[in-house]
Protein backbone atom coordinates (compact mmCIF):
# COMPACT_ATOMS: atom_id res chain seq x y z
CA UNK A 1 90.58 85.52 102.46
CA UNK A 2 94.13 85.39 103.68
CA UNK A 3 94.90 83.18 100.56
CA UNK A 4 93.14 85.42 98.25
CA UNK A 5 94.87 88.24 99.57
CA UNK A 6 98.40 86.53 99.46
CA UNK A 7 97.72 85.36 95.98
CA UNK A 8 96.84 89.27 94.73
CA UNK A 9 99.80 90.87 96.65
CA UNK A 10 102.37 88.30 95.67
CA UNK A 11 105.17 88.73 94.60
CA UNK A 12 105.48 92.00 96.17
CA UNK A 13 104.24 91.16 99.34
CA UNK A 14 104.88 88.14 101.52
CA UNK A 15 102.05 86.84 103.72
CA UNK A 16 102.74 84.12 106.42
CA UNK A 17 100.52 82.94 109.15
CA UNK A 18 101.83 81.21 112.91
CA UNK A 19 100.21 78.78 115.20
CA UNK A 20 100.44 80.26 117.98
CA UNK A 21 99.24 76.95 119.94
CA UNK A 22 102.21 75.36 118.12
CA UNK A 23 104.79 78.09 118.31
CA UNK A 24 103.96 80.04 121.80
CA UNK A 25 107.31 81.40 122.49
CA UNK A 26 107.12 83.09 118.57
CA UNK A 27 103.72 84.57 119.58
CA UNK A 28 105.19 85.91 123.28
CA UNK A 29 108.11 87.34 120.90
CA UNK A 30 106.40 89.41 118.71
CA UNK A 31 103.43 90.81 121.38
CA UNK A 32 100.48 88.78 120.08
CA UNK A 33 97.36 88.28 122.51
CA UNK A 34 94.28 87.88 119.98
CA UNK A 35 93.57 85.84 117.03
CA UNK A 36 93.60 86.96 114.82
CA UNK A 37 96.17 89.42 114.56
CA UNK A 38 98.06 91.20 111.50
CA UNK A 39 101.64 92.72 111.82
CA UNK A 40 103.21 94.25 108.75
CA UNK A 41 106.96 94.82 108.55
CA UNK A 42 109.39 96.40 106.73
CA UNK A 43 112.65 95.93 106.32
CA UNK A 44 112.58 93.36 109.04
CA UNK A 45 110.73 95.84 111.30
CA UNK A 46 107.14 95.80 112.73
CA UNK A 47 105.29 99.09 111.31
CA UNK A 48 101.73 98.39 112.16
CA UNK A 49 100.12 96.49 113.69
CA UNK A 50 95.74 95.33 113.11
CA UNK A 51 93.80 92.92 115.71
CA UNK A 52 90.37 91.45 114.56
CA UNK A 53 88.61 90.11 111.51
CA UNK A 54 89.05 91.84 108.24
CA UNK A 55 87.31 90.99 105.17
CA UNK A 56 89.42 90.54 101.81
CA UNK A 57 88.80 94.64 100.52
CA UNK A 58 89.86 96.20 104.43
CA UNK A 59 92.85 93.70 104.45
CA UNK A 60 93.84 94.19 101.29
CA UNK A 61 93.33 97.74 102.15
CA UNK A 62 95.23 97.86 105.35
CA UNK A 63 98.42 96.38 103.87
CA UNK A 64 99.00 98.27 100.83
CA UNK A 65 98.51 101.21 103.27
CA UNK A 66 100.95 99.90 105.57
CA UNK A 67 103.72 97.86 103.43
């Protein structure tokens, strides 16, 4: 779904994704605790913030509302 979403949203919208098990001290940076989690940001700051599975429509639907 992440893909699907990425693919709809681009080019306005830039989705990336972290390993936390490979990156640790970016995950301690930036707060996260569950997988998964969602952080949106604008202009280089975090403005919300959405732990738990979402399926395509309520992500899709919690980023436009947030981005």
């Amino acid at each position: 779904m992440y893909e699907q979403a990425a693919v709809e949203l681009a080019p306005n919208v830039r989705l990336a994704k972290l390993n936390t098990e490979a990156e640790p001290d970016i995950a301690t940076r930036f707060g996260i605790r569950g997988i998964p989690t969602v952080i949106a940001f604008k202009n280089g700051r975090e403005v919300a913030r959405q732990s738990g599975a979402m399926d395509l429509p309520a992500l899709l639907g919690w980023i436009k509302a947030n981005v």
